[in-house]
PDB file of N, CA and C in Angstrom:
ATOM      1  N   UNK A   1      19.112  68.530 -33.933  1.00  0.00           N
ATOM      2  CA  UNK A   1      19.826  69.771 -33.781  1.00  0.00           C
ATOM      3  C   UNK A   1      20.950  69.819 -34.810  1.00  0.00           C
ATOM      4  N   UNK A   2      21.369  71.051 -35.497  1.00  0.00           N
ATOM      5  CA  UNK A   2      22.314  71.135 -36.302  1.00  0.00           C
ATOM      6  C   UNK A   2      23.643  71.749 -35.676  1.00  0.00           C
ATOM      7  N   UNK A   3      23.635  71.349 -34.211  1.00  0.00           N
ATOM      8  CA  UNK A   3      24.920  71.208 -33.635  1.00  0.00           C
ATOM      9  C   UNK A   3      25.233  73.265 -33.815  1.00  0.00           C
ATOM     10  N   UNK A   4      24.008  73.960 -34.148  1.00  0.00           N
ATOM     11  CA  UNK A   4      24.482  75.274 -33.398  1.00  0.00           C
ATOM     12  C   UNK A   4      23.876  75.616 -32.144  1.00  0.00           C
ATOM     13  N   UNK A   5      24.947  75.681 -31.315  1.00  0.00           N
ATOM     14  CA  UNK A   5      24.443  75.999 -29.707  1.00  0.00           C
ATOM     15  C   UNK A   5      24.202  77.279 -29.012  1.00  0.00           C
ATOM     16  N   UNK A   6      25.460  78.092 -29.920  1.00  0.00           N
ATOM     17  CA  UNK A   6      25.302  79.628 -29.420  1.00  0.00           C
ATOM     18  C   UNK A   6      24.337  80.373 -29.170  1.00  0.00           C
ATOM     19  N   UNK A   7      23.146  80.246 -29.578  1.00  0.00           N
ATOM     20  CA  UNK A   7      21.889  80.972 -29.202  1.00  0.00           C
ATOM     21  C   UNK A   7      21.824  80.383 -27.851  1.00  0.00           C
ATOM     22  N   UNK A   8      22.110  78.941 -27.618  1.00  0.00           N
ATOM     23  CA  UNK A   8      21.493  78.573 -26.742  1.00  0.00           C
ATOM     24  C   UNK A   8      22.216  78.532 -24.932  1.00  0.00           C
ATOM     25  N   UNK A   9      23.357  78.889 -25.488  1.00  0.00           N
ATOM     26  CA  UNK A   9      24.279  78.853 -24.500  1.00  0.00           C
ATOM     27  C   UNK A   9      24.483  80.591 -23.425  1.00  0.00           C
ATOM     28  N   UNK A  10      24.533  80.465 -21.772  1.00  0.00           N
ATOM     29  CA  UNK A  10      24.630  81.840 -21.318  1.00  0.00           C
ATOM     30  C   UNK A  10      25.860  82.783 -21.724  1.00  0.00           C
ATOM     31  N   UNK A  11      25.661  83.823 -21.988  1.00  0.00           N
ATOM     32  CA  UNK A  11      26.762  84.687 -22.088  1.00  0.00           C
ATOM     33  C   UNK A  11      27.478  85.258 -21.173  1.00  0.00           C
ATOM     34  N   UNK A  12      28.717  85.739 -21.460  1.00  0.00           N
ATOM     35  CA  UNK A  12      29.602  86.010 -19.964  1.00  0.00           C
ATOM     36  C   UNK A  12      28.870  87.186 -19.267  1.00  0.00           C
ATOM     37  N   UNK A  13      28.171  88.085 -19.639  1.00  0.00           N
ATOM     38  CA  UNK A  13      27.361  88.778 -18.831  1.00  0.00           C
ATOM     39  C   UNK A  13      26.055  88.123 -18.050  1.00  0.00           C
ATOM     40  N   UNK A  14      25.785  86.734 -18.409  1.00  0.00           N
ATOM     41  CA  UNK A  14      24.434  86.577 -17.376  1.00  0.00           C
ATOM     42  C   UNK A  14      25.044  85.976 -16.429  1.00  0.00           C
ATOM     43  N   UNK A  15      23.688  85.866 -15.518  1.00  0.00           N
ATOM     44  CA  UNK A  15      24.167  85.523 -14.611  1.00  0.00           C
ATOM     45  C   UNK A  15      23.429  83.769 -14.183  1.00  0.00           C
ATOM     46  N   UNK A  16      23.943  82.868 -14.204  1.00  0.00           N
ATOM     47  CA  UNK A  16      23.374  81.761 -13.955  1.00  0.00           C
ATOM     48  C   UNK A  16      22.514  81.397 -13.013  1.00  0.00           C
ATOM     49  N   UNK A  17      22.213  81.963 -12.331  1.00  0.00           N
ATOM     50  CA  UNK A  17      21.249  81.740 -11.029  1.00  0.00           C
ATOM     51  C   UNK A  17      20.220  82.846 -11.394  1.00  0.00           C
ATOM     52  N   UNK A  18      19.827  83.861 -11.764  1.00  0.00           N
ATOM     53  CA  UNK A  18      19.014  84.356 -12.475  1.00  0.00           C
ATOM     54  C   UNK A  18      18.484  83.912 -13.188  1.00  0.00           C
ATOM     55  N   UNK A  19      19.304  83.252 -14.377  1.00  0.00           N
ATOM     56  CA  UNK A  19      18.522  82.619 -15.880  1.00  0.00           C
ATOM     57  C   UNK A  19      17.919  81.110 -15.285  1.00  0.00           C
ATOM     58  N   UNK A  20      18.344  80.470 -14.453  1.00  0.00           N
ATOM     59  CA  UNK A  20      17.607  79.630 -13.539  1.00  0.00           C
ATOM     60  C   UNK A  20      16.381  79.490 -13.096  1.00  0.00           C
ATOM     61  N   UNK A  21      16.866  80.612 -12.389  1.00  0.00           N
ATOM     62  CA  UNK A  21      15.290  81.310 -11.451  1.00  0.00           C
ATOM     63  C   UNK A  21      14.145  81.838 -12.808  1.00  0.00           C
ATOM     64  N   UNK A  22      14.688  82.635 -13.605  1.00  0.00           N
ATOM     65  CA  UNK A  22      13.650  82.495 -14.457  1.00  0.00           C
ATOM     66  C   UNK A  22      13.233  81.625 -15.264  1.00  0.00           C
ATOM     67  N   UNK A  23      13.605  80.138 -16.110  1.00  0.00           N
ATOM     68  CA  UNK A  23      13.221  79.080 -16.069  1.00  0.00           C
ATOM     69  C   UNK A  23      12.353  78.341 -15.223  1.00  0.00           C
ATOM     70  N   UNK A  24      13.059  78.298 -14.045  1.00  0.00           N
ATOM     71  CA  UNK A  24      11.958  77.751 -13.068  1.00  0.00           C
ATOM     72  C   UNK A  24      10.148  78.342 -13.051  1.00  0.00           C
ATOM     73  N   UNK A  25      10.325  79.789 -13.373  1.00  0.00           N
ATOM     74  CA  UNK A  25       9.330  79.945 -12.964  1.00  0.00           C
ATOM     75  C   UNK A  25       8.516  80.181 -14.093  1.00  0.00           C
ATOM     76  N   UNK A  26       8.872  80.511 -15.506  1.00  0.00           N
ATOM     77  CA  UNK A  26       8.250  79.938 -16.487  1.00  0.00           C
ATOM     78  C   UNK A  26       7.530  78.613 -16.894  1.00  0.00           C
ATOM     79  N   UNK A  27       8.606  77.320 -16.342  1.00  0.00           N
ATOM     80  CA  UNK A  27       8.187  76.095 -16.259  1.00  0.00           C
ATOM     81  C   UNK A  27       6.777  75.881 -15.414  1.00  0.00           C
ATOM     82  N   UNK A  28       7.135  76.526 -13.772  1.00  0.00           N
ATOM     83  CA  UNK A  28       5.719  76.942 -13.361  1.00  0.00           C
ATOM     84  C   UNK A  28       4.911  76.652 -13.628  1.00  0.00           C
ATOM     85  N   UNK A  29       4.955  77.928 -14.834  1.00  0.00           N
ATOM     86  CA  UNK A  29       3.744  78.912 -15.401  1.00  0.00           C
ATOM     87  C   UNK A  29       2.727  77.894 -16.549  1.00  0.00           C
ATOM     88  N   UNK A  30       4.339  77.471 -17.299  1.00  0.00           N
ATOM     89  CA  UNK A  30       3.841  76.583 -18.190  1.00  0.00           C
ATOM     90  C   UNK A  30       3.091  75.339 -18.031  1.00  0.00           C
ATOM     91  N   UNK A  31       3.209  75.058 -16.744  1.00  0.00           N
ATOM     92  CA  UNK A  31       2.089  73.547 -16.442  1.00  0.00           C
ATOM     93  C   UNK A  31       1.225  73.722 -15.837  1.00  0.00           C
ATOM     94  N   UNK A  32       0.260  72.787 -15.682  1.00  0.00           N
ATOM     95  CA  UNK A  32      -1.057  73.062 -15.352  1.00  0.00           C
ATOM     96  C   UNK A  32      -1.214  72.407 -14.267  1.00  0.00           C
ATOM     97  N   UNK A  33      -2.150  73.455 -13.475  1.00  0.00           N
ATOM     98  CA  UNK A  33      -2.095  73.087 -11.767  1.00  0.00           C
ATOM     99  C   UNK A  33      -3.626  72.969 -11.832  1.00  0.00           C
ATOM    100  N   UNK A  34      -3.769  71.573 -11.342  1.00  0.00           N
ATOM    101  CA  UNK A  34      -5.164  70.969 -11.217  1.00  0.00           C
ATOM    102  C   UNK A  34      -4.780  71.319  -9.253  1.00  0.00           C
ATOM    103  N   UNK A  35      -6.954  71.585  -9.375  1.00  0.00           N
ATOM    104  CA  UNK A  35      -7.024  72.293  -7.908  1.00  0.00           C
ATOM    105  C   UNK A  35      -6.632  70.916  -6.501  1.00  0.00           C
ATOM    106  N   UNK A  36      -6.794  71.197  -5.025  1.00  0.00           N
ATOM    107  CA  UNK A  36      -6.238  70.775  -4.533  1.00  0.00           C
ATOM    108  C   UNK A  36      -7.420  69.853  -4.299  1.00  0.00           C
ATOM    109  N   UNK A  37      -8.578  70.144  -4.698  1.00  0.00           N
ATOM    110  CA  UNK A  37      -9.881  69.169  -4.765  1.00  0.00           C
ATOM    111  C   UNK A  37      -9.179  67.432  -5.613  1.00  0.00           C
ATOM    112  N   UNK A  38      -9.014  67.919  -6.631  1.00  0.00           N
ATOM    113  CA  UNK A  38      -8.546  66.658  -7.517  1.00  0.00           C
ATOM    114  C   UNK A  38      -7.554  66.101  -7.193  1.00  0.00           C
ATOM    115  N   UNK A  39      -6.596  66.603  -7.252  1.00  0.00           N
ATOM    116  CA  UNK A  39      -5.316  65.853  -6.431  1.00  0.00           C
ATOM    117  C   UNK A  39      -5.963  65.445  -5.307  1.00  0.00           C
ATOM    118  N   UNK A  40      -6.492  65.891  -4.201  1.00  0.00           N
ATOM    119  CA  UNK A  40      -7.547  64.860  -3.387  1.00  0.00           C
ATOM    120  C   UNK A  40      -7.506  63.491  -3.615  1.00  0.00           C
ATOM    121  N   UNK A  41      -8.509  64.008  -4.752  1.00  0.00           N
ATOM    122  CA  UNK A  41      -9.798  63.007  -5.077  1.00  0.00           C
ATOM    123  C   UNK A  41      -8.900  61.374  -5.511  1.00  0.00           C
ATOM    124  N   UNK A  42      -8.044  62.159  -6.351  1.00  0.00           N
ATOM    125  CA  UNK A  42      -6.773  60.594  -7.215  1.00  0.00           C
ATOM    126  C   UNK A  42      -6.007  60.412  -6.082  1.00  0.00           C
ATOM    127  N   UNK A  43      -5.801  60.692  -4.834  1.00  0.00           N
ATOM    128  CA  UNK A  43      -5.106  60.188  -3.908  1.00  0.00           C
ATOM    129  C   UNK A  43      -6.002  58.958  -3.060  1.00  0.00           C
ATOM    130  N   UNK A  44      -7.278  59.570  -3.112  1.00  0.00           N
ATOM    131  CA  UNK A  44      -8.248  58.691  -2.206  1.00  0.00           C
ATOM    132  C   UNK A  44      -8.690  57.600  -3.291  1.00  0.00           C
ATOM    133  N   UNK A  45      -8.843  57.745  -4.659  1.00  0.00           N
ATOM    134  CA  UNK A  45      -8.744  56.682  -5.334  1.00  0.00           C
ATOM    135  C   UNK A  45      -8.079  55.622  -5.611  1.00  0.00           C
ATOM    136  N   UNK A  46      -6.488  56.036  -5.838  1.00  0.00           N
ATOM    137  CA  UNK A  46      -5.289  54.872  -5.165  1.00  0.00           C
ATOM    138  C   UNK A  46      -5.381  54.238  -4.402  1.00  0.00           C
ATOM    139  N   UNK A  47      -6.078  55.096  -2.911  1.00  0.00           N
ATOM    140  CA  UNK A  47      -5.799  54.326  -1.443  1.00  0.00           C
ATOM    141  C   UNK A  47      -7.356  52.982  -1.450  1.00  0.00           C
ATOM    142  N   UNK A  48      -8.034  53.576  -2.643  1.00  0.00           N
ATOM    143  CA  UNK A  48      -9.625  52.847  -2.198  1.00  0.00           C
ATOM    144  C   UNK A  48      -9.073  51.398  -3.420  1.00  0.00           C
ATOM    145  N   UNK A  49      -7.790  51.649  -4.406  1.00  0.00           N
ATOM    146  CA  UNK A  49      -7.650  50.569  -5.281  1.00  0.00           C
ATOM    147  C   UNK A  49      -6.613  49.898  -4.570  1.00  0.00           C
ATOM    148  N   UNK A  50      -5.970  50.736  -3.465  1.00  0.00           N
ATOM    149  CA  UNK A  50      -5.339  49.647  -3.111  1.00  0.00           C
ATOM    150  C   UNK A  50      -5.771  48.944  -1.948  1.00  0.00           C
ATOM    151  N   UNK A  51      -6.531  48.811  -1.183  1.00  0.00           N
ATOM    152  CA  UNK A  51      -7.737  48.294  -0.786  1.00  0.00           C
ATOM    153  C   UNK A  51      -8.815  47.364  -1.181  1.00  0.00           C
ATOM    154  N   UNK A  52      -8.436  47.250  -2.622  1.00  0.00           N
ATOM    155  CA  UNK A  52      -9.705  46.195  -3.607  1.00  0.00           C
ATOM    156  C   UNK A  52     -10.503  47.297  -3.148  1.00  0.00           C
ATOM    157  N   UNK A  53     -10.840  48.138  -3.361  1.00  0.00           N
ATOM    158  CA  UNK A  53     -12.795  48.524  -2.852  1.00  0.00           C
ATOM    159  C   UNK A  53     -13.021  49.251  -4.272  1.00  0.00           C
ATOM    160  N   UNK A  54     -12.179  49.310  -5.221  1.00  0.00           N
ATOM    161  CA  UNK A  54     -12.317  49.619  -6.295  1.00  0.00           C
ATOM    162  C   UNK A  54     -12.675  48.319  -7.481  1.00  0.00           C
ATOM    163  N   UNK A  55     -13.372  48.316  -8.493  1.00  0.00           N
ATOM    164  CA  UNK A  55     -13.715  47.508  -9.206  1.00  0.00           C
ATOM    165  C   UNK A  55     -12.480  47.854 -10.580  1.00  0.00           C
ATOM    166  N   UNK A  56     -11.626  46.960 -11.408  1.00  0.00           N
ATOM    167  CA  UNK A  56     -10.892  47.220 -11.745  1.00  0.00           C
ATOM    168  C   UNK A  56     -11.195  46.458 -12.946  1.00  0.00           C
ATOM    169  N   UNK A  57     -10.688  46.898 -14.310  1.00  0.00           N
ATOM    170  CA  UNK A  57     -10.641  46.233 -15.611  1.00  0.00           C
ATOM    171  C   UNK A  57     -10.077  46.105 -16.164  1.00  0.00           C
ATOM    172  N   UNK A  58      -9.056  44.720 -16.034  1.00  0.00           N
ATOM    173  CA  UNK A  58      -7.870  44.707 -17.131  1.00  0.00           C
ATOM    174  C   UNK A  58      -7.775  44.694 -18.203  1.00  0.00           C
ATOM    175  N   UNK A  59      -6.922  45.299 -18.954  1.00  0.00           N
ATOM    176  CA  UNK A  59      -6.654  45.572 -20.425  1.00  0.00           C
ATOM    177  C   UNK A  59      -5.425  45.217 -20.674  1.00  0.00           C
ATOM    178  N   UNK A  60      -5.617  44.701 -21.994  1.00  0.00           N
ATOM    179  CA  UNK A  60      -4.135  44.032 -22.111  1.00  0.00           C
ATOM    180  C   UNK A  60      -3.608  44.884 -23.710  1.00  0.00           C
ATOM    181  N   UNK A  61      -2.608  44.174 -23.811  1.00  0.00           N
ATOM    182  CA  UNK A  61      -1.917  45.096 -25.053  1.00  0.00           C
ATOM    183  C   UNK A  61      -2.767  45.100 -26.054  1.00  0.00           C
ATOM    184  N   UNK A  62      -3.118  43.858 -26.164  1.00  0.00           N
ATOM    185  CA  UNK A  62      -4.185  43.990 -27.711  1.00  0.00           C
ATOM    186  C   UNK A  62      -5.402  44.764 -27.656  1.00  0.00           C
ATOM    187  N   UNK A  63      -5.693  45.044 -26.514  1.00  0.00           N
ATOM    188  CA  UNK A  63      -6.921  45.726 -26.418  1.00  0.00           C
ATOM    189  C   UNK A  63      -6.286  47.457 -26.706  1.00  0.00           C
ATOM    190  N   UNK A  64      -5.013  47.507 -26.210  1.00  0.00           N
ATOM    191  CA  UNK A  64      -4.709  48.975 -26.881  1.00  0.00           C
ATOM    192  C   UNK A  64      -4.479  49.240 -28.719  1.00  0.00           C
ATOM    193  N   UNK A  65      -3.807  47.947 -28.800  1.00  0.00           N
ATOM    194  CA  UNK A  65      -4.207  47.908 -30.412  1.00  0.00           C
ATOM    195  C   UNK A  65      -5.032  47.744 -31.244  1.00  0.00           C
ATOM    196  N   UNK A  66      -6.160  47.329 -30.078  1.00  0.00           N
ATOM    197  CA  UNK A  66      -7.614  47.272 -31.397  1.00  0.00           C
ATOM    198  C   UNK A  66      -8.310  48.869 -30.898  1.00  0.00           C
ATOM    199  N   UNK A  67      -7.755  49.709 -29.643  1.00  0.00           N
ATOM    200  CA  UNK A  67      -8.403  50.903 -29.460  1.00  0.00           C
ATOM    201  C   UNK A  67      -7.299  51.608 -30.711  1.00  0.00           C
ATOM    202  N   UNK A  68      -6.094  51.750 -30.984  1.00  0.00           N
ATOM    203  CA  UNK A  68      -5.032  52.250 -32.099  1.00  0.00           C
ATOM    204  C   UNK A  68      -5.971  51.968 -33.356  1.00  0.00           C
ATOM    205  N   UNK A  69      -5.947  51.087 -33.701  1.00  0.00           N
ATOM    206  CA  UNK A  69      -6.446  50.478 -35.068  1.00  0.00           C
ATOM    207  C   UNK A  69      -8.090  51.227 -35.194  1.00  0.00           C
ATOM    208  N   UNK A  70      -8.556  51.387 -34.187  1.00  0.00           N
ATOM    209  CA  UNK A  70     -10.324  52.156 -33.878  1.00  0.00           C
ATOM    210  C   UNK A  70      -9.714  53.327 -34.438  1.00  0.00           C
ATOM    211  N   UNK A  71      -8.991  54.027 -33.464  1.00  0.00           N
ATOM    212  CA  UNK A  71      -8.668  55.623 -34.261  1.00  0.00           C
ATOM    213  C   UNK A  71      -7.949  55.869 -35.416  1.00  0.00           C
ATOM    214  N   UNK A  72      -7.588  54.989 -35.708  1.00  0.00           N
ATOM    215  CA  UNK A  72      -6.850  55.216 -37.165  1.00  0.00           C
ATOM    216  C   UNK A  72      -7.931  54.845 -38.163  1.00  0.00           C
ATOM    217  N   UNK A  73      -8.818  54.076 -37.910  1.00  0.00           N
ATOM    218  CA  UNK A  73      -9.924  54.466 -38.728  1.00  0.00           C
ATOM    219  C   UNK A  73     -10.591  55.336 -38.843  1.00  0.00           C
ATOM    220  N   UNK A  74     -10.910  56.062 -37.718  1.00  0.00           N
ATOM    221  CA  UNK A  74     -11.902  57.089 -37.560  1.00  0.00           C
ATOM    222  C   UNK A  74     -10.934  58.610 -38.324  1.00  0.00           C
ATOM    223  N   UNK A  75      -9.812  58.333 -37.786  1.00  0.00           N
ATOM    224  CA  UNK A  75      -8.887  59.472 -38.453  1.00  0.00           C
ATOM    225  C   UNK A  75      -9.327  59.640 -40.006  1.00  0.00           C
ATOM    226  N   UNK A  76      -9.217  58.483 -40.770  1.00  0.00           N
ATOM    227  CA  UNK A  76      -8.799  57.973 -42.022  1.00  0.00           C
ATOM    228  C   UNK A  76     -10.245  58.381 -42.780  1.00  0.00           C
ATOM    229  N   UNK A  77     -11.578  58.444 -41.892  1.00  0.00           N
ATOM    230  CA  UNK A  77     -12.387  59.153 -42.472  1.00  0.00           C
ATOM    231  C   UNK A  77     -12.661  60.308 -42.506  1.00  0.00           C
ATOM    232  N   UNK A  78     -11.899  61.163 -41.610  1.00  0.00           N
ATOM    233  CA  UNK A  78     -12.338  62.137 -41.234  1.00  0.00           C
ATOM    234  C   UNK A  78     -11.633  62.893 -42.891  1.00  0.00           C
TER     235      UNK A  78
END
């Protein structure tokens, strides 16, 4: 930021609980609402991993850096 705020700041005419309320509900708007099926589904998956009844595969750091190092190749041809 170049330290100008004034655009960003309310003016003595708004009203703060308004400009609130409309934030809020932009933010809303702006994220994405997966249905109440899925949220389900990843709740009953937690409860079945935390249970062991799930089969699980650890990955460790290097395995994220040889998946990094995979796409940076594939990038690099594209």
């Amino acid at each position: 930021m170049t330290g100008n705020y004034a655009d960003y700041a309310l003016l003595k005419e708004d009203d703060p609980f308004e400009e609130c309320k409309n934030w809020f509900w932009y933010g809303i708007n702006a994220d994405e609402t997966y249905p109440k099926e899925v949220l389900e589904y990843l709740q009953e998956l937690c409860d079945r991993i935390d249970r062991g009844e799930e089969k699980l595969i650890p990955v460790t750091i290097e395995d994220f850096r040889e998946i990094e190092e995979l796409l940076d190749v594939v990038t690099e041809e594209e």
